[in-house]
C-alpha atoms as a PDB file:
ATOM      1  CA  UNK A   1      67.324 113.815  70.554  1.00  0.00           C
ATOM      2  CA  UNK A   2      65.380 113.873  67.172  1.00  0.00           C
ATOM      3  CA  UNK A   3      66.072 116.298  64.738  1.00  0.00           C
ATOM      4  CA  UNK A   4      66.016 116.963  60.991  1.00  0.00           C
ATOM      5  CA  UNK A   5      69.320 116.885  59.625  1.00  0.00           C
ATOM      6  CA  UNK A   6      69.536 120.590  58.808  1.00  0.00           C
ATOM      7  CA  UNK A   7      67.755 121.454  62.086  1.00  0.00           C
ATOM      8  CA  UNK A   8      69.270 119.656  65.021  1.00  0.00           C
ATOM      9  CA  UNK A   9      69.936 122.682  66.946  1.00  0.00           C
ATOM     10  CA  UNK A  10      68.045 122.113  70.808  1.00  0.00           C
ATOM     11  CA  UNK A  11      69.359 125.821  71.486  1.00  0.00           C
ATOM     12  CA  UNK A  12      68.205 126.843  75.126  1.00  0.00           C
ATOM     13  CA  UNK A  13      66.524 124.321  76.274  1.00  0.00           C
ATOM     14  CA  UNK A  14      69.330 122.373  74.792  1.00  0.00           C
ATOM     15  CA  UNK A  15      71.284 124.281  77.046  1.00  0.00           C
ATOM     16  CA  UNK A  16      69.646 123.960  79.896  1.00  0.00           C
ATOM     17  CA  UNK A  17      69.525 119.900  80.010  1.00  0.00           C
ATOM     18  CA  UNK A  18      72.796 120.163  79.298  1.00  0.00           C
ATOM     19  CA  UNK A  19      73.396 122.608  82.525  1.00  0.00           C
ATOM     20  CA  UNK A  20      71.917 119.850  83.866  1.00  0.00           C
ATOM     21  CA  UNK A  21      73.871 116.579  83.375  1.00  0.00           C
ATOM     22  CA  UNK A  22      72.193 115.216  80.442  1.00  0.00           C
ATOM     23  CA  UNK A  23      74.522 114.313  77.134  1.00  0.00           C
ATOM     24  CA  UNK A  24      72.471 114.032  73.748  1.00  0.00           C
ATOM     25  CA  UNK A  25      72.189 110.941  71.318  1.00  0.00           C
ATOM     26  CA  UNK A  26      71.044 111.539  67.687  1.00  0.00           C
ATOM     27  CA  UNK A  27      68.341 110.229  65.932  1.00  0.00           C
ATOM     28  CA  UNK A  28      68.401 112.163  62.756  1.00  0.00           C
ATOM     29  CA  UNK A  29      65.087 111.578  60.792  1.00  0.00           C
ATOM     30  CA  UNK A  30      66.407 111.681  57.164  1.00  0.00           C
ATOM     31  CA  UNK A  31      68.234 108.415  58.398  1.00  0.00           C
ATOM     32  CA  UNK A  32      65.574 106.640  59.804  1.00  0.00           C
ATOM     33  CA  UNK A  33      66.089 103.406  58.110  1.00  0.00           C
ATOM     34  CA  UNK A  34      68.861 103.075  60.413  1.00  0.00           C
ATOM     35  CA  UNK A  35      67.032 103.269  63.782  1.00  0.00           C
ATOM     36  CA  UNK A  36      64.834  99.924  62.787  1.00  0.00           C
ATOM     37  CA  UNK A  37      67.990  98.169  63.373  1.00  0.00           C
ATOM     38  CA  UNK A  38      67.967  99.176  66.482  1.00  0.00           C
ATOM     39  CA  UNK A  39      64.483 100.564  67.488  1.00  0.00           C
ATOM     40  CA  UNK A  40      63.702  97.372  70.044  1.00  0.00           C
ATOM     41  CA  UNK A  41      66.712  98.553  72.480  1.00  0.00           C
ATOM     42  CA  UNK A  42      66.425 102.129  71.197  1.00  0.00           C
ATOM     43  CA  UNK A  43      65.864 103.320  74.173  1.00  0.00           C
ATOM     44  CA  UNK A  44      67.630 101.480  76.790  1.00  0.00           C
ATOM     45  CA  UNK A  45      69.596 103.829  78.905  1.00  0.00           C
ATOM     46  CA  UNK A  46      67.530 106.445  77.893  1.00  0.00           C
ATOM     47  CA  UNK A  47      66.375 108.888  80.739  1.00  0.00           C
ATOM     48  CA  UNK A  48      64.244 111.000  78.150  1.00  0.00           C
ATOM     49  CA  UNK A  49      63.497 111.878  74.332  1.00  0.00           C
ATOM     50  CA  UNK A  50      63.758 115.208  73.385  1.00  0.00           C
ATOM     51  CA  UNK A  51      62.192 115.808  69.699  1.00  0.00           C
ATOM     52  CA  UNK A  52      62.709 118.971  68.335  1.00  0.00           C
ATOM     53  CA  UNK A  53      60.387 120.637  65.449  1.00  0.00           C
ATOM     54  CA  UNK A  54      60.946 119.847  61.299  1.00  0.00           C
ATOM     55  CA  UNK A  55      59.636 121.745  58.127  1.00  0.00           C
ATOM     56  CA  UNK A  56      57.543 118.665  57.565  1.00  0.00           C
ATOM     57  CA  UNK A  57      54.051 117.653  58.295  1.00  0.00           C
ATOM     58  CA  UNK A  58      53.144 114.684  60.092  1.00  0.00           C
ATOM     59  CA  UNK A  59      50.761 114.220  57.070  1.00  0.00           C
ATOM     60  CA  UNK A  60      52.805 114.495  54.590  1.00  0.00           C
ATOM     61  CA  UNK A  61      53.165 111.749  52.286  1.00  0.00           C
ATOM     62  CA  UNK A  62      56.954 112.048  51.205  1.00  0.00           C
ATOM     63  CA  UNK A  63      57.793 112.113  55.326  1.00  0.00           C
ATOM     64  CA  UNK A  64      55.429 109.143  55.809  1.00  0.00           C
ATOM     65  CA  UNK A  65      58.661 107.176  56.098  1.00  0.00           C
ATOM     66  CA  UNK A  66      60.438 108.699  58.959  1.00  0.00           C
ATOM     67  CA  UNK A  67      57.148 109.790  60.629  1.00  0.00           C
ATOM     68  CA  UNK A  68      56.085 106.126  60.857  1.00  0.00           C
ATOM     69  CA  UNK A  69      59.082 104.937  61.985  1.00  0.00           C
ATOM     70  CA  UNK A  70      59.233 108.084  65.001  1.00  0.00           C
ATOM     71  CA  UNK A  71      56.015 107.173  65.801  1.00  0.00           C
ATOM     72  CA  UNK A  72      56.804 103.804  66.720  1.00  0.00           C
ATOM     73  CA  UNK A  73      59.458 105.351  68.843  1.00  0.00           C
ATOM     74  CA  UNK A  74      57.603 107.578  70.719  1.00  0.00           C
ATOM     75  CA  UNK A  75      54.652 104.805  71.142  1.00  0.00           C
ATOM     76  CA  UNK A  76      57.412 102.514  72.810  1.00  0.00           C
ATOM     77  CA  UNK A  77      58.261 105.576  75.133  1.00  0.00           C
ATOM     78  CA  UNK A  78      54.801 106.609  76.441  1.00  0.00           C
ATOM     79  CA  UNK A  79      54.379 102.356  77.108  1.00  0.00           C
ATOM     80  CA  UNK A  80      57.318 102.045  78.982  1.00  0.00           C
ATOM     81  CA  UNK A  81      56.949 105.358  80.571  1.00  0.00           C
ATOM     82  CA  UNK A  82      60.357 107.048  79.441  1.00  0.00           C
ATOM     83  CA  UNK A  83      59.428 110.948  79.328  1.00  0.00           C
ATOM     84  CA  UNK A  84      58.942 112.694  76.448  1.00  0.00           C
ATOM     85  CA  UNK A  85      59.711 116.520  75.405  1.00  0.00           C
ATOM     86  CA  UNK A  86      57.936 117.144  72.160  1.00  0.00           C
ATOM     87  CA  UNK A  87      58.812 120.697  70.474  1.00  0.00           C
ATOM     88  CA  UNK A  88      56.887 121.639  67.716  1.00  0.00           C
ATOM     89  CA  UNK A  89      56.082 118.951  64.886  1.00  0.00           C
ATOM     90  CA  UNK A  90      57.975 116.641  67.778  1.00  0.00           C
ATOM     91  CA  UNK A  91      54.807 117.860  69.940  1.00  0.00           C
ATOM     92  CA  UNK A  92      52.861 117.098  66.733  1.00  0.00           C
ATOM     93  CA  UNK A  93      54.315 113.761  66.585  1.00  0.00           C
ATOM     94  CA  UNK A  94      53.623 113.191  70.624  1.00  0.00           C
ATOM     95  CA  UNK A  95      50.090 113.619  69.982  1.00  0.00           C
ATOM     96  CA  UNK A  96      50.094 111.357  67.069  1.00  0.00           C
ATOM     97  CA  UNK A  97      51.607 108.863  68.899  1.00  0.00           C
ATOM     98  CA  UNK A  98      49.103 109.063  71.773  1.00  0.00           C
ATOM     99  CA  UNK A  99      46.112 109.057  69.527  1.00  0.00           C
ATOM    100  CA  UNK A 100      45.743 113.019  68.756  1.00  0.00           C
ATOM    101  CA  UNK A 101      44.862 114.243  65.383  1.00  0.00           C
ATOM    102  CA  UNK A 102      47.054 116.572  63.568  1.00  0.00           C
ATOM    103  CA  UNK A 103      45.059 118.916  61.178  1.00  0.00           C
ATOM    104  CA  UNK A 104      46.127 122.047  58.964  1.00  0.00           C
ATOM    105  CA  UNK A 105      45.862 125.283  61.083  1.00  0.00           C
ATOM    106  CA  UNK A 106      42.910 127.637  60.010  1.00  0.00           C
ATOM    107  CA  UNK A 107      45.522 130.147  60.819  1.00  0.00           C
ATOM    108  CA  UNK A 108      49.587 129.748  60.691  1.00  0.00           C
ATOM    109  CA  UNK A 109      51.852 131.033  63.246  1.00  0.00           C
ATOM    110  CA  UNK A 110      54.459 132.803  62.895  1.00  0.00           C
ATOM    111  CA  UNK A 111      56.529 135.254  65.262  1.00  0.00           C
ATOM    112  CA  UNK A 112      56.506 135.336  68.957  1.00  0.00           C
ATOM    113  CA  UNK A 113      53.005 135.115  70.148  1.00  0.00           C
ATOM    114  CA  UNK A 114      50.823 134.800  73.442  1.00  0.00           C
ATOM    115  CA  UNK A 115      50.244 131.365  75.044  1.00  0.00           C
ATOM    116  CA  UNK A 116      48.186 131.159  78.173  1.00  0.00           C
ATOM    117  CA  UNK A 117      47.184 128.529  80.316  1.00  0.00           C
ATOM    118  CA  UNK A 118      43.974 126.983  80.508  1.00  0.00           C
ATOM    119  CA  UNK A 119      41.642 126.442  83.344  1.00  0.00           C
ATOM    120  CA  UNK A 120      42.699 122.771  83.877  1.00  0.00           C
ATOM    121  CA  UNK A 121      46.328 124.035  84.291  1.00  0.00           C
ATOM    122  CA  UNK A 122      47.643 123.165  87.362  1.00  0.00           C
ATOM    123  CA  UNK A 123      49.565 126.133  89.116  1.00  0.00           C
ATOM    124  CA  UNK A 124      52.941 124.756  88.856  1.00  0.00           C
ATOM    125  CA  UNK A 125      52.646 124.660  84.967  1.00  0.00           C
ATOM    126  CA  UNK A 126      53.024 128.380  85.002  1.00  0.00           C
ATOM    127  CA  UNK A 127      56.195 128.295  82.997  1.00  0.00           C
ATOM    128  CA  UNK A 128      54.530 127.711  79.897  1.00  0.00           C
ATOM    129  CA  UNK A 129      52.726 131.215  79.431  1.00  0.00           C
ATOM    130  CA  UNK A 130      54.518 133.870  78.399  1.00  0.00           C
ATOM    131  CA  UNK A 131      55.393 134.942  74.549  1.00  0.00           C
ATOM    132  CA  UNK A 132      57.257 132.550  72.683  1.00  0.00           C
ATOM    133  CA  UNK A 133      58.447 131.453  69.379  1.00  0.00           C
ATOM    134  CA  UNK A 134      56.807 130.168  66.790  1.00  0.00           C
ATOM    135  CA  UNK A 135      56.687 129.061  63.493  1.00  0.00           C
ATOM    136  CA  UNK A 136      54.034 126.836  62.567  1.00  0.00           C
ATOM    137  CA  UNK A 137      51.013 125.721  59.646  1.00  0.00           C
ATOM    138  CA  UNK A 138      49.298 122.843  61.444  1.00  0.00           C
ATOM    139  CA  UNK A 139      48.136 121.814  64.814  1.00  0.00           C
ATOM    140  CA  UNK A 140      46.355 119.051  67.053  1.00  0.00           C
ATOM    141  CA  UNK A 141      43.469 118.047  68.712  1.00  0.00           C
ATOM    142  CA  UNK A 142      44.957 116.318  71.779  1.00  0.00           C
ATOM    143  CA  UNK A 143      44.442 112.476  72.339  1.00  0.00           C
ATOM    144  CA  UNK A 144      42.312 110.715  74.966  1.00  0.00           C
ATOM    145  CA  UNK A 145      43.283 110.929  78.584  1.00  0.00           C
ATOM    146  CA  UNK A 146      45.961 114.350  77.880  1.00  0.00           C
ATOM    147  CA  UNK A 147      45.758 117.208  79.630  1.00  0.00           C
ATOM    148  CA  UNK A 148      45.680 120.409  77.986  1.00  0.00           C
ATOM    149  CA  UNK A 149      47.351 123.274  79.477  1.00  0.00           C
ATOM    150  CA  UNK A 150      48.219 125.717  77.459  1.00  0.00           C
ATOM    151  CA  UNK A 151      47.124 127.623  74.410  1.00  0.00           C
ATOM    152  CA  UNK A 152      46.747 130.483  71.930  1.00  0.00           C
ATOM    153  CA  UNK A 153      43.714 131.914  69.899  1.00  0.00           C
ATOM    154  CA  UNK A 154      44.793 130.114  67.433  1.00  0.00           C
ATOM    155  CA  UNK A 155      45.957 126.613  68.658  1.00  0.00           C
ATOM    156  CA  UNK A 156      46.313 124.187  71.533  1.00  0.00           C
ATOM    157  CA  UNK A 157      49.269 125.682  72.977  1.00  0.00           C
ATOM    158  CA  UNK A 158      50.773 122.429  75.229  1.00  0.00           C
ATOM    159  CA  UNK A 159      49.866 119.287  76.610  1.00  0.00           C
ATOM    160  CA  UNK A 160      50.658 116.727  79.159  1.00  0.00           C
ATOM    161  CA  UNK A 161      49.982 113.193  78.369  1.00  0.00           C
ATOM    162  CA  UNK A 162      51.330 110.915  81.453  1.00  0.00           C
ATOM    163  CA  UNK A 163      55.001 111.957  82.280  1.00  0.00           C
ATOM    164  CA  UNK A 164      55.234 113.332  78.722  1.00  0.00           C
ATOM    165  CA  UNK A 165      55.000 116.812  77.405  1.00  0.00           C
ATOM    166  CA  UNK A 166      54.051 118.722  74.026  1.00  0.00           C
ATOM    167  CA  UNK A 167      54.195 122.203  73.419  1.00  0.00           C
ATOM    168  CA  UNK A 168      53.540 123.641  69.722  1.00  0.00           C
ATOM    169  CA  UNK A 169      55.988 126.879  70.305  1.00  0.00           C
ATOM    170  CA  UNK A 170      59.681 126.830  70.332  1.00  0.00           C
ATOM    171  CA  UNK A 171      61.077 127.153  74.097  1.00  0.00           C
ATOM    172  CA  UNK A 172      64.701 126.738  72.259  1.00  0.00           C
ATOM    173  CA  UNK A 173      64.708 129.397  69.594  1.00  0.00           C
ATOM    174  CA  UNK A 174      67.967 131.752  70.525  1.00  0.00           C
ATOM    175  CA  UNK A 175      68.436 134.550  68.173  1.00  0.00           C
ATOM    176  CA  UNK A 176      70.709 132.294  65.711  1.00  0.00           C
ATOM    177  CA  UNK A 177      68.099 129.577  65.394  1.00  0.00           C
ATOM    178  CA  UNK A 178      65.714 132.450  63.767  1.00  0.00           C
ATOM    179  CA  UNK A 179      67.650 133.760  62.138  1.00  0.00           C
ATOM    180  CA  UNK A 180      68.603 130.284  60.208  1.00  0.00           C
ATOM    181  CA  UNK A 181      64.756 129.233  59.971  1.00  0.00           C
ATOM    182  CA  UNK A 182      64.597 133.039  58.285  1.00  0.00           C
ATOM    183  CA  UNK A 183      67.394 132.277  55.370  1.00  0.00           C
ATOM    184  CA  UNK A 184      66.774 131.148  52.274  1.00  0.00           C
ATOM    185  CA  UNK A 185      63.581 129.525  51.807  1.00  0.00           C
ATOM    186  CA  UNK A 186      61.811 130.476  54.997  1.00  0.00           C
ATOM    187  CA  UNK A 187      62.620 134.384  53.890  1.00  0.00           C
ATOM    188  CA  UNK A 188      59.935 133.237  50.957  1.00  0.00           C
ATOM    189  CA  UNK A 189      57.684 131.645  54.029  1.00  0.00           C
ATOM    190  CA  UNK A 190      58.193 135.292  55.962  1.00  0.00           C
ATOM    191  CA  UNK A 191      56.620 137.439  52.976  1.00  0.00           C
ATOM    192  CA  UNK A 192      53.723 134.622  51.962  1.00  0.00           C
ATOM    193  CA  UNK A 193      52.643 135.315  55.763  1.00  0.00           C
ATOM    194  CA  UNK A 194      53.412 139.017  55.888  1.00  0.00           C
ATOM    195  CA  UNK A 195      55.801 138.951  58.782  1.00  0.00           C
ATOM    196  CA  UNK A 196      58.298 141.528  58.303  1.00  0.00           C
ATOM    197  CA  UNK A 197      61.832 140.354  58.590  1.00  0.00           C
ATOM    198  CA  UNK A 198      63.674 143.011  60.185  1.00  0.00           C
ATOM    199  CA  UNK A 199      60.787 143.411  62.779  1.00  0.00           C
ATOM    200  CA  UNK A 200      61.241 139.669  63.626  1.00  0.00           C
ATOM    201  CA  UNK A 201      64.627 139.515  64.181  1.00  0.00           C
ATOM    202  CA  UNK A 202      64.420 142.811  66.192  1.00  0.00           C
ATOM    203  CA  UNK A 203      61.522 141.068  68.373  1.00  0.00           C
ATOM    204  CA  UNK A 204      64.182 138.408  68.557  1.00  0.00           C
ATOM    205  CA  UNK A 205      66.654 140.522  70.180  1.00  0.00           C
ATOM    206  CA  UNK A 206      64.148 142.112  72.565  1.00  0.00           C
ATOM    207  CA  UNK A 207      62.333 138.888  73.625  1.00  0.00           C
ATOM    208  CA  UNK A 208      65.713 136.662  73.560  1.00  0.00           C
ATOM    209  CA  UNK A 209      66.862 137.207  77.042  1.00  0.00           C
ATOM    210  CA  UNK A 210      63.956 136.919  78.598  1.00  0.00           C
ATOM    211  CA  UNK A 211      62.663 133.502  76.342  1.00  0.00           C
ATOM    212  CA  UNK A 212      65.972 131.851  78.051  1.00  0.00           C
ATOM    213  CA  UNK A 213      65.303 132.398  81.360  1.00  0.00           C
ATOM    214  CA  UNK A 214      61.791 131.062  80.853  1.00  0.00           C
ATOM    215  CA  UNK A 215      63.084 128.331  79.006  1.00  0.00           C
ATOM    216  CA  UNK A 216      65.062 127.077  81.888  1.00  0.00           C
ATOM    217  CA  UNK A 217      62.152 127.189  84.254  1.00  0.00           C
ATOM    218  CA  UNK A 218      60.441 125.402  81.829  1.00  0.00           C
ATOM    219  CA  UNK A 219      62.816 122.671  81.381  1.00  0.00           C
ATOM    220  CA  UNK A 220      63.161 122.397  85.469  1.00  0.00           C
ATOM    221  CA  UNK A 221      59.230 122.449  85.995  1.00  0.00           C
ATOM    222  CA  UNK A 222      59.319 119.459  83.225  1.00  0.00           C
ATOM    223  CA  UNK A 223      62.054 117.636  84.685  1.00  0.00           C
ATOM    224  CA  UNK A 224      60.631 118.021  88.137  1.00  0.00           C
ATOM    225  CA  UNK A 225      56.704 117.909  88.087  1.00  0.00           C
ATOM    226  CA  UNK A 226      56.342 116.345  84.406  1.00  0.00           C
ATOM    227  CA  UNK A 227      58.752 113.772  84.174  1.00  0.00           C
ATOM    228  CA  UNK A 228      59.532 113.102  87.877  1.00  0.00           C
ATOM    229  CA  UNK A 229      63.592 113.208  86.898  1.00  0.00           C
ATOM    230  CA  UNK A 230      66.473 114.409  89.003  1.00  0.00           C
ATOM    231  CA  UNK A 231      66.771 117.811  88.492  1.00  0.00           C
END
């Protein structure tokens, strides 16, 4: 799993994988001068990568370090063909890695909001719509050869790029993750984008059963039909 130090929490669909016989390793990315020790056999062993979203930008010159070296990472996972899970800027970071472009939004994100498939969708990828999480500035123009199934008036939605998947909203957000992203500085981020706290967090509550037993189907549909893995 790669995470932000202060953000590591894979919440349900943590949950689910876990349901599910998988066991996490950490790649934190504030610490990424550690993984070029080791980024060769980094993922030996390794039945997936799960990388979860950041307060970063992929463009971002004072992340340039750790996005560089992730990058690499998830380039040496879509060669050898070890399935990807990108949440967020990690579905950001998929695209990058694939040859996508990641560009500021013309309009940010924030809430739960709409995704729907697209026409390309296959059937079976039905898990993806619904209302989910989100909490987002930027987004991506998927690379060559993806598949685009899934998106928003706003944004491409989710993506399929071999046995790899991207999707820009947040299939793990439980109530606590919200409410953490809401603290401190994102409170500031709330009132710059005229979301209303206490009608977020009371969204949260509503929505929050529901967004876990979609986030499970999700997570089997991946495991299944995306990455061909035991499920």
């Amino acid at each position: 799993m790669i995470a932000n130090a202060t953000d590591a929490d894979a919440g349900f669909v943590g949950h689910a994988l876990r349901e599910r016989g998988f066991a996490f390793t950490e790649l934190i990315r504030e610490q990424h001068d550690t993984w070029n020790q080791t980024l060769a056999s980094a993922l030996d062993g390794i039945d997936m990568v799960l990388s979860l979203g950041s307060s970063w930008s992929v463009y971002r010159e004072s992340a340039s370090g750790p996005v560089s070296t992730e990058t690499a990472l998830l380039k040496q996972a879509l060669k050898t063909d070890v399935p990807v899970l990108g949440i967020c800027f990690g579905a950001q970071m998929l695209a990058r890695a694939a040859g996508g472009y990641v560009r500021r939004a013309d309009q940010h994100e924030i809430g739960w909001c709409d995704v729907r498939l697209t026409r390309e969708a296959p059937a079976d990828s039905s898990p993806l719509a619904g209302t989910w999480m989100q909490w987002h500035y930027d987004c991506v123009e998927v690379p060559s050869g993806a598949t685009t199934l899934a998106e928003s008036d706003n944004a491409v939605q989710a993506f399929r790029v071999g046995s790899s998947l991207a999707v820009q909203f947040h299939p793990e957000a439980t109530e606590s993750i919200v409410s953490r992203w809401s603290s401190g500085d994102g409170r500031q981020e709330l009132a710059d984008a005229r979301v209303d706290y206490d009608t977020l967090m009371a969204q949260t509550r509503t929505e929050a059963t529901s967004a876990e037993v979609r986030s499970r189907s999700l997570v089997d549909w991946f495991l299944r039909d995306v990455a061909h893995l035991r499920v």
